[in-house]
PDB file of N, CA and C in Angstrom:
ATOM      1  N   UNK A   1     147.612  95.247 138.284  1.00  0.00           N
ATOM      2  CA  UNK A   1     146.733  94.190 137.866  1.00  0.00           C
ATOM      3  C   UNK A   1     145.266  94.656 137.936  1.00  0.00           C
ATOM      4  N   UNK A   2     144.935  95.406 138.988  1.00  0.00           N
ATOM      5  CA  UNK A   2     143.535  95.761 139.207  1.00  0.00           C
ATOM      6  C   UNK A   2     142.855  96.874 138.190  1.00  0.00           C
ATOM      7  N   UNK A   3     144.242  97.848 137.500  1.00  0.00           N
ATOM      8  CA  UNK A   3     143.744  98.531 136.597  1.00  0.00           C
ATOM      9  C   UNK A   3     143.860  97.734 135.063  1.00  0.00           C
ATOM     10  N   UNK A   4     144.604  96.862 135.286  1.00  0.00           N
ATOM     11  CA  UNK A   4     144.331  96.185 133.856  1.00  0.00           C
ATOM     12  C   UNK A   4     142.927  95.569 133.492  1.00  0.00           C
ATOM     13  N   UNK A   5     142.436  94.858 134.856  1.00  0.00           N
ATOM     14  CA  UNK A   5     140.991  94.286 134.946  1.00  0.00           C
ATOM     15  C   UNK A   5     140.117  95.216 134.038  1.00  0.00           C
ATOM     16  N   UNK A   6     140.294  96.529 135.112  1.00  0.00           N
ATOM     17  CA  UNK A   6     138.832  97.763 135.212  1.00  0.00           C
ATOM     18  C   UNK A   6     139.128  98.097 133.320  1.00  0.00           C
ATOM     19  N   UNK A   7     140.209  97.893 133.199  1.00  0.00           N
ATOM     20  CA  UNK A   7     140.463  98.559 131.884  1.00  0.00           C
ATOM     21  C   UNK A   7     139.691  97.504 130.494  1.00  0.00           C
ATOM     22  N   UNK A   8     139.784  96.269 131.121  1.00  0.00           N
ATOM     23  CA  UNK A   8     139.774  95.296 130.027  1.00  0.00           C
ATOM     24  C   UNK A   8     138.038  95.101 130.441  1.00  0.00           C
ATOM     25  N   UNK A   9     137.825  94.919 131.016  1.00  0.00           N
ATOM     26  CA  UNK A   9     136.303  95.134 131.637  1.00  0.00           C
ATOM     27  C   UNK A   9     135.397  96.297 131.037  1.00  0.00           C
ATOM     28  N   UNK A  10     135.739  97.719 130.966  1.00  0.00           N
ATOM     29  CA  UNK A  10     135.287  98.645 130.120  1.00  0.00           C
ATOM     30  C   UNK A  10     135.831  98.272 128.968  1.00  0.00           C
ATOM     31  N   UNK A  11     136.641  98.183 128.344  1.00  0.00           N
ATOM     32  CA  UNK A  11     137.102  97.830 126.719  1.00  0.00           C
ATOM     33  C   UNK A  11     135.585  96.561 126.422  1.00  0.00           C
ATOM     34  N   UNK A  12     135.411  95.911 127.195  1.00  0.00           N
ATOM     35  CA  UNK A  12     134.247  94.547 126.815  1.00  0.00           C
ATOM     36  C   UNK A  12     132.925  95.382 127.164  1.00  0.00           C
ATOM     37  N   UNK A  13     132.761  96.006 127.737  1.00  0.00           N
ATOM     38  CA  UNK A  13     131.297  96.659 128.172  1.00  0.00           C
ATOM     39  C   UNK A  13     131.006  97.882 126.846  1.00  0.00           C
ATOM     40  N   UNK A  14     132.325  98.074 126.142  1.00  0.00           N
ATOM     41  CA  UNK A  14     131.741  99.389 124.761  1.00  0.00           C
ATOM     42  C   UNK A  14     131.934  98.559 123.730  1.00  0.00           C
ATOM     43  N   UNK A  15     132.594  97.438 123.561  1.00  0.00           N
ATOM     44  CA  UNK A  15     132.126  96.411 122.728  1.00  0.00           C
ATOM     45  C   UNK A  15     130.846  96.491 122.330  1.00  0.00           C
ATOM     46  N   UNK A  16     130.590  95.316 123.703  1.00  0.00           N
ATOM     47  CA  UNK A  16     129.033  95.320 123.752  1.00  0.00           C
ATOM     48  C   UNK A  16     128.290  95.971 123.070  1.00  0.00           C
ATOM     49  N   UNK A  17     128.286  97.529 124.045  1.00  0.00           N
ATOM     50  CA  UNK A  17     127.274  98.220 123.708  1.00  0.00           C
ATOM     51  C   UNK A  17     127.120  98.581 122.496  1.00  0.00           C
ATOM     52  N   UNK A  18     128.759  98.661 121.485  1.00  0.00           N
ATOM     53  CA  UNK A  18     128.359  98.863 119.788  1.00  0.00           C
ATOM     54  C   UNK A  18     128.176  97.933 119.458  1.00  0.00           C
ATOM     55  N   UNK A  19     127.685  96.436 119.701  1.00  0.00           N
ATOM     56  CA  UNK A  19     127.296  95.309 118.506  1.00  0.00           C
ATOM     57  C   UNK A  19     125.998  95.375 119.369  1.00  0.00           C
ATOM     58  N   UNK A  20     125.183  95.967 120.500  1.00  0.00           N
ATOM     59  CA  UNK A  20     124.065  95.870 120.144  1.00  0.00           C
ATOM     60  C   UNK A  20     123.819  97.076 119.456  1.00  0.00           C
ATOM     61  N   UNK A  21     123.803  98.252 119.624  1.00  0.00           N
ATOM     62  CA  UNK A  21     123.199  99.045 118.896  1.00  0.00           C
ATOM     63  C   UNK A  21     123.365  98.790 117.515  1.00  0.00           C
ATOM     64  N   UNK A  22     123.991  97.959 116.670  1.00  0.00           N
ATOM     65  CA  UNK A  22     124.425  97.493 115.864  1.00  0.00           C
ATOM     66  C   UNK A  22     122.546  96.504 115.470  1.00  0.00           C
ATOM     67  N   UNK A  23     122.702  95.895 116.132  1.00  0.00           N
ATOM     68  CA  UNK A  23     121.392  94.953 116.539  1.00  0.00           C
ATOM     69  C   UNK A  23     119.808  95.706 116.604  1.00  0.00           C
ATOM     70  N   UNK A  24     119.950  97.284 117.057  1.00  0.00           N
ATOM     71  CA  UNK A  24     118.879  97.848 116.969  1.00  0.00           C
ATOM     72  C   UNK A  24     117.974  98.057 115.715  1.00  0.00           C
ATOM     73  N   UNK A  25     116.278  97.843 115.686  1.00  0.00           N
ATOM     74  CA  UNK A  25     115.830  97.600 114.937  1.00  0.00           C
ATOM     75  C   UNK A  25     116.249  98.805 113.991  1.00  0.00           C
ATOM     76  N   UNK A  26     115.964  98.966 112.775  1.00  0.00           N
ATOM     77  CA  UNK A  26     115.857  99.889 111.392  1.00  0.00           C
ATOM     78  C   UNK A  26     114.929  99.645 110.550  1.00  0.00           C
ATOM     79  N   UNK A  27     114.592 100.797 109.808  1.00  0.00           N
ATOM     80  CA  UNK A  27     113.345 101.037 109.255  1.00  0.00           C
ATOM     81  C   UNK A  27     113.891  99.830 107.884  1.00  0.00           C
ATOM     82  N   UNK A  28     112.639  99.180 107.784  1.00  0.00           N
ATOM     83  CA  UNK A  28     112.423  97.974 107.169  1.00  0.00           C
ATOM     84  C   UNK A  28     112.212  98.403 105.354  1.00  0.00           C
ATOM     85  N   UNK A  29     113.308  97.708 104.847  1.00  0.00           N
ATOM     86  CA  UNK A  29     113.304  98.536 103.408  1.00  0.00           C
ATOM     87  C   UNK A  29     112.167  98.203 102.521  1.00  0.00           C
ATOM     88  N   UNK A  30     112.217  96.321 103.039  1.00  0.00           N
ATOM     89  CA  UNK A  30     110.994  95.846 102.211  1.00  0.00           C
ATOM     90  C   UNK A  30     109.572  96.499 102.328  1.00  0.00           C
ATOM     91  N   UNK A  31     108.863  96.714 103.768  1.00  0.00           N
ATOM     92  CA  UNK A  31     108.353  97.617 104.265  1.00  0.00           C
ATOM     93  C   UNK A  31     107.829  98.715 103.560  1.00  0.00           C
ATOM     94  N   UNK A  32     109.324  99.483 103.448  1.00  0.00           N
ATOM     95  CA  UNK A  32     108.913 101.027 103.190  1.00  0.00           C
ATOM     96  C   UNK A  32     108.728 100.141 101.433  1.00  0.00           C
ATOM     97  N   UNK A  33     109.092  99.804 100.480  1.00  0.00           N
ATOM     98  CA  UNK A  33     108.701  99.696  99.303  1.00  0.00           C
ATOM     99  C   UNK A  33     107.685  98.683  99.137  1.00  0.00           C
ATOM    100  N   UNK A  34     106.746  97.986  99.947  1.00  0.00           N
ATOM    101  CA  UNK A  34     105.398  97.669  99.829  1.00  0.00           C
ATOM    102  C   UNK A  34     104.590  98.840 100.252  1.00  0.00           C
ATOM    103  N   UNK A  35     104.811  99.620 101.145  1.00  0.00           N
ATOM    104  CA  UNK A  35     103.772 100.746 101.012  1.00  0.00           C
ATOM    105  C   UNK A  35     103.983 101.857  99.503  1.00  0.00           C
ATOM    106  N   UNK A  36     105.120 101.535  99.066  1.00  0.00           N
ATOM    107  CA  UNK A  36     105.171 102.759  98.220  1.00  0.00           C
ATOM    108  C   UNK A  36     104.495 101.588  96.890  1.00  0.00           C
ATOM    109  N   UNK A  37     104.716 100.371  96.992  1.00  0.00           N
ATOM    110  CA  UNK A  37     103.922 100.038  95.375  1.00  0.00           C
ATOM    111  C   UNK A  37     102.495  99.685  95.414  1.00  0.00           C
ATOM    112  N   UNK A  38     102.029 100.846  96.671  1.00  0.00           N
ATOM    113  CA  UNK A  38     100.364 100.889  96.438  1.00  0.00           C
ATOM    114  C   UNK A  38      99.762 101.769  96.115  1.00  0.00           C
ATOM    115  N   UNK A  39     100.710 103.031  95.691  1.00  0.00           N
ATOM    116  CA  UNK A  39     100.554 104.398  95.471  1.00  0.00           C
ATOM    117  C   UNK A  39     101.372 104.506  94.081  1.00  0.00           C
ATOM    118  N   UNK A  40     100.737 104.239  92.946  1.00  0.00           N
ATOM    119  CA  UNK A  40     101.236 105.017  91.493  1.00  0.00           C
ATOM    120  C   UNK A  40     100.257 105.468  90.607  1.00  0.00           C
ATOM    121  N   UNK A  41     101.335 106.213  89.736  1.00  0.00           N
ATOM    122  CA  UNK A  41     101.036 107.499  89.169  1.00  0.00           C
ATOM    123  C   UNK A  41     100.025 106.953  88.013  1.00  0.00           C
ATOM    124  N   UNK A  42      98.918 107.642  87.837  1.00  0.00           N
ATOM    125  CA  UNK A  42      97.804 107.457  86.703  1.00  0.00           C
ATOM    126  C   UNK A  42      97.627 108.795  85.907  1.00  0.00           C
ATOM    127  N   UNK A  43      97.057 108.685  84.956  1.00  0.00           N
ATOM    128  CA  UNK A  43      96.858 110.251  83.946  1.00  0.00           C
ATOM    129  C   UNK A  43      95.421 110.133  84.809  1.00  0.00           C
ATOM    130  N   UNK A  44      95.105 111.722  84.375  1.00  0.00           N
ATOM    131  CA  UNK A  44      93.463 112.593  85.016  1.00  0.00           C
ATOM    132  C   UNK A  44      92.872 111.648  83.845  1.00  0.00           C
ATOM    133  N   UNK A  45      92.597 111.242  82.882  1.00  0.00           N
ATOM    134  CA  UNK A  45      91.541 110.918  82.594  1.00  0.00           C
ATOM    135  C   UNK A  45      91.516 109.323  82.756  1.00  0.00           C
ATOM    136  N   UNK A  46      92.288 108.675  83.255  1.00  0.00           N
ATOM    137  CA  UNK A  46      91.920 107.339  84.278  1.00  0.00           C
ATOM    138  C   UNK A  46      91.141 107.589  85.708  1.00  0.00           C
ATOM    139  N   UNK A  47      90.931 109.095  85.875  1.00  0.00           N
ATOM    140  CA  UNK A  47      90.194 108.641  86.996  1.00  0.00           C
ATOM    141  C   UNK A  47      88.895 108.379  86.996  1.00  0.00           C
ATOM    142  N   UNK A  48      88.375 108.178  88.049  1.00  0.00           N
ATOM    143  CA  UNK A  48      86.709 107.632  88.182  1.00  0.00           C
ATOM    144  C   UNK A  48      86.122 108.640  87.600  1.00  0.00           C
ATOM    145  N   UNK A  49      84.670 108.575  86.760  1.00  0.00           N
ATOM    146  CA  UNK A  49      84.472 109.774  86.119  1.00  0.00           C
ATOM    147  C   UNK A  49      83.974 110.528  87.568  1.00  0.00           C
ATOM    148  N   UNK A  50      83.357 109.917  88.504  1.00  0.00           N
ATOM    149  CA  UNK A  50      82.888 110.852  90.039  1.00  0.00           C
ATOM    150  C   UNK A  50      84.186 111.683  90.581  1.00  0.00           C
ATOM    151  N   UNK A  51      85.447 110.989  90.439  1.00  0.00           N
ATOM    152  CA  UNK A  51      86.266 112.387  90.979  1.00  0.00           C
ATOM    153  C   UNK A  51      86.477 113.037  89.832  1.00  0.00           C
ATOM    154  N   UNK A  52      86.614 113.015  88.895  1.00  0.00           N
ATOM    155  CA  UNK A  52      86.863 114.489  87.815  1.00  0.00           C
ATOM    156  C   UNK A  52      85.565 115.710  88.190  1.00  0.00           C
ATOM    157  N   UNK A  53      84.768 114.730  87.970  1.00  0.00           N
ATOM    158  CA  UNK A  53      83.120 115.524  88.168  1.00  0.00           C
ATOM    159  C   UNK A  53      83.566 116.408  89.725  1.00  0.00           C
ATOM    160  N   UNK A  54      84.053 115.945  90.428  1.00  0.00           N
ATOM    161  CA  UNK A  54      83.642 116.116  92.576  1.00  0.00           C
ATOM    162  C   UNK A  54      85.163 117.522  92.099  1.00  0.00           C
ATOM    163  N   UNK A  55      86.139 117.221  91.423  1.00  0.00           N
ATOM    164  CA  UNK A  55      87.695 117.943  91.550  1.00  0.00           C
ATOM    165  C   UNK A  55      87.130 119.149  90.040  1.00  0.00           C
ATOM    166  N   UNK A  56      86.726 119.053  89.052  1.00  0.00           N
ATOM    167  CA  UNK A  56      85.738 120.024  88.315  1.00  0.00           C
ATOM    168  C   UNK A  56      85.086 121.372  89.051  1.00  0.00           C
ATOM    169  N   UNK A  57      83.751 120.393  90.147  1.00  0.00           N
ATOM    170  CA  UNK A  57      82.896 121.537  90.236  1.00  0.00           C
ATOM    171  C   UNK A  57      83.439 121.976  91.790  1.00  0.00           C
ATOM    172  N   UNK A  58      85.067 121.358  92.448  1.00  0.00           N
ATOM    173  CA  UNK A  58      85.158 121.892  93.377  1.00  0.00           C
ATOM    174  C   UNK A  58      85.825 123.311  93.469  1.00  0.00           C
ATOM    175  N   UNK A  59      85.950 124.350  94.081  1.00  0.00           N
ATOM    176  CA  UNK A  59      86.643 125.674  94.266  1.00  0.00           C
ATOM    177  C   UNK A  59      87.816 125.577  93.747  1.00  0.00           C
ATOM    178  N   UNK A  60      88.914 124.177  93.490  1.00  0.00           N
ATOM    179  CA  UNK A  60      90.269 124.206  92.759  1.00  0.00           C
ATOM    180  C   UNK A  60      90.121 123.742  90.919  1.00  0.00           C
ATOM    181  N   UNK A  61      88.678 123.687  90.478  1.00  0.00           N
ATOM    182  CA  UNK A  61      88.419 123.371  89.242  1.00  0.00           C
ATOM    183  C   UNK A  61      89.013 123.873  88.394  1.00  0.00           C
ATOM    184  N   UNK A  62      89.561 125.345  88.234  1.00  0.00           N
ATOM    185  CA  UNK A  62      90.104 125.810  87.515  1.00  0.00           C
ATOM    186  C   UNK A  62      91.584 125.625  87.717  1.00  0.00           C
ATOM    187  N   UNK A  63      92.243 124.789  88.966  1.00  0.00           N
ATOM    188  CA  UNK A  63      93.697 124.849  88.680  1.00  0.00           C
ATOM    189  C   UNK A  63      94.135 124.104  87.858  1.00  0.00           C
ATOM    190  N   UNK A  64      95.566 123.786  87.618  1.00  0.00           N
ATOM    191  CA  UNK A  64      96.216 123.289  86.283  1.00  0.00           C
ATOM    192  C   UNK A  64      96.180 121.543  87.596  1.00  0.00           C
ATOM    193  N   UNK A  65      96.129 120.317  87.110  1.00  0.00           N
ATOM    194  CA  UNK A  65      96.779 118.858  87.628  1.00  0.00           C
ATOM    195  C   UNK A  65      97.897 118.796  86.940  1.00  0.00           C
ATOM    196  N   UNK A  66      98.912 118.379  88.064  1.00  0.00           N
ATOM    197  CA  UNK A  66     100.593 118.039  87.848  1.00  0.00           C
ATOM    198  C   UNK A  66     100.455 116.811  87.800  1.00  0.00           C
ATOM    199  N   UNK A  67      99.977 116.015  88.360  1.00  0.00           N
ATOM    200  CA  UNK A  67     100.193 114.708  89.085  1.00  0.00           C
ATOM    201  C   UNK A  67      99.070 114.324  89.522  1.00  0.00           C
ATOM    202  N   UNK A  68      98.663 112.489  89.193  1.00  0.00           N
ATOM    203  CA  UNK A  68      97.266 111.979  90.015  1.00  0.00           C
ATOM    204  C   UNK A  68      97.945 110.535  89.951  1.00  0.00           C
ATOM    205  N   UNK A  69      97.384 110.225  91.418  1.00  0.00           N
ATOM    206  CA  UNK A  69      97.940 108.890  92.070  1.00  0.00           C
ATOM    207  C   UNK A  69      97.073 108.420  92.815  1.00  0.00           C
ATOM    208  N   UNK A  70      96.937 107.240  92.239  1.00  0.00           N
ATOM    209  CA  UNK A  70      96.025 105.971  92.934  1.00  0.00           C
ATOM    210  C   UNK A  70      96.638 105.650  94.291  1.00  0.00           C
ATOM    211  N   UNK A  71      95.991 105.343  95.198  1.00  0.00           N
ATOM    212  CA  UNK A  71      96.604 104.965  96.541  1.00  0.00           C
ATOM    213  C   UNK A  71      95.644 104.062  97.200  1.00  0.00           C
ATOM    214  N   UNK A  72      96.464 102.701  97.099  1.00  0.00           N
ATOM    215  CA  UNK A  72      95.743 101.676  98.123  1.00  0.00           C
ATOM    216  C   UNK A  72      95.612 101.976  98.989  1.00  0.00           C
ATOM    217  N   UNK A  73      94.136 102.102  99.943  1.00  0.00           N
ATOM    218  CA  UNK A  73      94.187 102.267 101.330  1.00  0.00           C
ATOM    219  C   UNK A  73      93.231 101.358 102.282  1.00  0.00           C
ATOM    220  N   UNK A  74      93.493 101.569 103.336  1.00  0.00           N
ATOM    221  CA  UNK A  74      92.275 100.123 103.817  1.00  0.00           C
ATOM    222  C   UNK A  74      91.079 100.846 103.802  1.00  0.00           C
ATOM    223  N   UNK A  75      90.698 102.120 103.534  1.00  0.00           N
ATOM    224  CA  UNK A  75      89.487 102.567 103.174  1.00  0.00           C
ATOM    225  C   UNK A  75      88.885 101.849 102.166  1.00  0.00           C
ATOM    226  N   UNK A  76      89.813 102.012 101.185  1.00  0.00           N
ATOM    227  CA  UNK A  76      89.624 101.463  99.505  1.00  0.00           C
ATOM    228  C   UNK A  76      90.213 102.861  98.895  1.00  0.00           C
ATOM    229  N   UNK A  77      90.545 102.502  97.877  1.00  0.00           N
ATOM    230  CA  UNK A  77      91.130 103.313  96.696  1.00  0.00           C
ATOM    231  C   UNK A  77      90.765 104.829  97.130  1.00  0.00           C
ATOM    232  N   UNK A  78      92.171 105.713  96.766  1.00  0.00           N
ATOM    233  CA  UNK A  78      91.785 107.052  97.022  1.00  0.00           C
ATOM    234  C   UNK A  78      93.090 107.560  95.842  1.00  0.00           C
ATOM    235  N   UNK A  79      92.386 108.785  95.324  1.00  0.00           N
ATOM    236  CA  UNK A  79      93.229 109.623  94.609  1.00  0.00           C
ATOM    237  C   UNK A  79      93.645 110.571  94.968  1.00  0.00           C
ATOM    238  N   UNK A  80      94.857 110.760  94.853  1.00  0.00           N
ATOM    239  CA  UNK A  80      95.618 112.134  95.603  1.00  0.00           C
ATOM    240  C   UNK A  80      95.922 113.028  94.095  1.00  0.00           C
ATOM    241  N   UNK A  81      95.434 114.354  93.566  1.00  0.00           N
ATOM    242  CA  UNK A  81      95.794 115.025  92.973  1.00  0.00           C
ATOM    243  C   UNK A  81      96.551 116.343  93.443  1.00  0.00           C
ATOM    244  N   UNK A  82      97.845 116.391  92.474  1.00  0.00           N
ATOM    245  CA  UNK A  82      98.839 117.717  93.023  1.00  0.00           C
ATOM    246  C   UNK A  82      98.619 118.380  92.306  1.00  0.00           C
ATOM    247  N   UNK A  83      97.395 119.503  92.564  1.00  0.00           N
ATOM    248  CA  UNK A  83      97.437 120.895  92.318  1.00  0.00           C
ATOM    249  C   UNK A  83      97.844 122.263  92.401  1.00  0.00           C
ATOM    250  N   UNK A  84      98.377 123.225  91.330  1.00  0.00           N
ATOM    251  CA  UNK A  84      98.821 124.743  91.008  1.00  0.00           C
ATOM    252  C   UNK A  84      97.936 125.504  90.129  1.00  0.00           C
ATOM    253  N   UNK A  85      98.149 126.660  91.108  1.00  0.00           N
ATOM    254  CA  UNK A  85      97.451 127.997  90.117  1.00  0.00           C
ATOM    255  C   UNK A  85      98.479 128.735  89.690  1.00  0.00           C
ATOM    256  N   UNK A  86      99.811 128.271  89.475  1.00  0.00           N
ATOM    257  CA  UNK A  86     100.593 129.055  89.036  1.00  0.00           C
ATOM    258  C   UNK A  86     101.552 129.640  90.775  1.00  0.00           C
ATOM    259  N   UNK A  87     100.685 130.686  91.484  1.00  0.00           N
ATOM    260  CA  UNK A  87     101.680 130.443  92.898  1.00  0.00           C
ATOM    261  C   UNK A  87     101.204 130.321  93.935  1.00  0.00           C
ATOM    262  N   UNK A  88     100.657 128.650  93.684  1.00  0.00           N
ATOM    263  CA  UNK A  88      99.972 128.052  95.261  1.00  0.00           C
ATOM    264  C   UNK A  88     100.057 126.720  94.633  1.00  0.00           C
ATOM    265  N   UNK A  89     100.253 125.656  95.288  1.00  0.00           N
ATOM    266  CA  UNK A  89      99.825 124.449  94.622  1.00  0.00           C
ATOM    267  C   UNK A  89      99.841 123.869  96.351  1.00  0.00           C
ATOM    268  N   UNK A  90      99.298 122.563  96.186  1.00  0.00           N
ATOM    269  CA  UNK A  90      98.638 121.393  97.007  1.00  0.00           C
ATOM    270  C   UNK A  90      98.283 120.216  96.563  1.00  0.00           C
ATOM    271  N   UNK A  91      97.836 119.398  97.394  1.00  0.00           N
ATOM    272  CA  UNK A  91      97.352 118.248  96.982  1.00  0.00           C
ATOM    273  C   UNK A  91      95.981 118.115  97.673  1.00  0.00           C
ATOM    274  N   UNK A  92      94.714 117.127  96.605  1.00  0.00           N
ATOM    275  CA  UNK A  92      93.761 117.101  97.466  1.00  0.00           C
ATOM    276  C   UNK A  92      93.349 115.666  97.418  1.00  0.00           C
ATOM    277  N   UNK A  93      92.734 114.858  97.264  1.00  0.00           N
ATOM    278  CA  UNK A  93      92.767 113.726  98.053  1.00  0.00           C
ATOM    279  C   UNK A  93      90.778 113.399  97.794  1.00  0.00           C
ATOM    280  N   UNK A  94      90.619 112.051  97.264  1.00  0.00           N
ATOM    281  CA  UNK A  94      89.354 111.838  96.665  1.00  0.00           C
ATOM    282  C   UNK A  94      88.992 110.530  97.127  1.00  0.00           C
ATOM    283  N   UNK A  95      87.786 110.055  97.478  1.00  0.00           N
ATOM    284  CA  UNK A  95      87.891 108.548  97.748  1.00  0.00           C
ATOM    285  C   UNK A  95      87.218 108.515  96.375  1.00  0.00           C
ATOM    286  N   UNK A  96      86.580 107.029  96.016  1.00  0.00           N
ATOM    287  CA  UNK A  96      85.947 106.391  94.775  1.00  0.00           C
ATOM    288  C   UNK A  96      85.108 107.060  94.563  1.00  0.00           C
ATOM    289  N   UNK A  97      84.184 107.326  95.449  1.00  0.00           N
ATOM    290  CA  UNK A  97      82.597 108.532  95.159  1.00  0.00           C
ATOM    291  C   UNK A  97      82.821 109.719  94.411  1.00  0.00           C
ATOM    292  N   UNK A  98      84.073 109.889  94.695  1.00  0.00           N
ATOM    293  CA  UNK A  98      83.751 111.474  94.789  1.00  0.00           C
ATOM    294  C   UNK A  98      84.219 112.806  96.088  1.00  0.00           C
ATOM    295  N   UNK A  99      84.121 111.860  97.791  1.00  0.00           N
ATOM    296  CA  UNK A  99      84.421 112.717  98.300  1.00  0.00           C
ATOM    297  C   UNK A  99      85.916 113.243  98.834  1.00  0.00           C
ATOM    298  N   UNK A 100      85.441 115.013  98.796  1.00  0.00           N
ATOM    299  CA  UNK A 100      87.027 114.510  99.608  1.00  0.00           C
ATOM    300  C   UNK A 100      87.310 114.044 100.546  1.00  0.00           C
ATOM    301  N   UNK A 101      88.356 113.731 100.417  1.00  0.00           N
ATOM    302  CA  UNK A 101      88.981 113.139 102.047  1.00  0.00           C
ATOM    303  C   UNK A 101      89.719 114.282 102.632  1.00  0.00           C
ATOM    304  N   UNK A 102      90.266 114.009 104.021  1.00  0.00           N
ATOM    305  CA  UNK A 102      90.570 115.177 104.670  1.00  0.00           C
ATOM    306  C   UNK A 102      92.343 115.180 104.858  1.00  0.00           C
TER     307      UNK A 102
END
C-alpha cells in the first residue's frame, strides 16, 4: 500500500510539472509581428534625399544597394541599407539627417 501511495504521488507531481511547463511563458507571436511591420522594404530612391547624399559621399559610395528598409524606431525613422562590393557586404544604418547610426 505504501508503495502504491509513493508511486501515485510521483505519477501526480510529473503531471504537474508537464502542464506547468506547458503554462510557461513563449515568445509572443503577435509581438514578434508588430515589431516586424515597422521595418519594410523601400527602393533607394524613396529615401530622404540627406541619406543618399550622407550613403554617396560616405567610404561605401561606390558599393552596389541590395536592399533599403525603413525602420520605426523610438528615435524616429532610420534606414538600414544592405551593402556589397562584390566580396564583402553589410548593412549600414541612417537616421532622417543623414547620420549614421551605430
Amino acid at each position: 500500500m505504501k508503495r502504491t501511495f509513493i508511486a501515485l504521488a510521483a505519477l501526480g507531481t510529473f503531471t504537474f510539472a508537464s502542464i506547468g511547463a506547458d503554462a510557461l511563458p513563449t515568445k509572443d507571436k503577435a509581438a514578434t509581428e508588430f515589431v516586424q511591420d515597422q521595418r519594410k522594404e523601400i527602393k533607394y530612391e524613396e529615401l530622404p534625399e540627406a541619406v543618399r547624399t550622407a550613403f554617396e559621399d560616405s567610404q561605401y559610395g561606390q558599393w552596389e544597394v541590395s536592399q533599403v528598409h525603413e525602420v520605426a524606431a523610438e528615435q524616429g525613422t532610420q534606414y538600414e541599407l544592405t551593402i556589397t562590393d562584390g566580396t564583402q557586404s553589410g548593412t549600414l544604418t541612417f537616421d532622417e539627417e543623414g547620420n549614421m547610426v551605430q
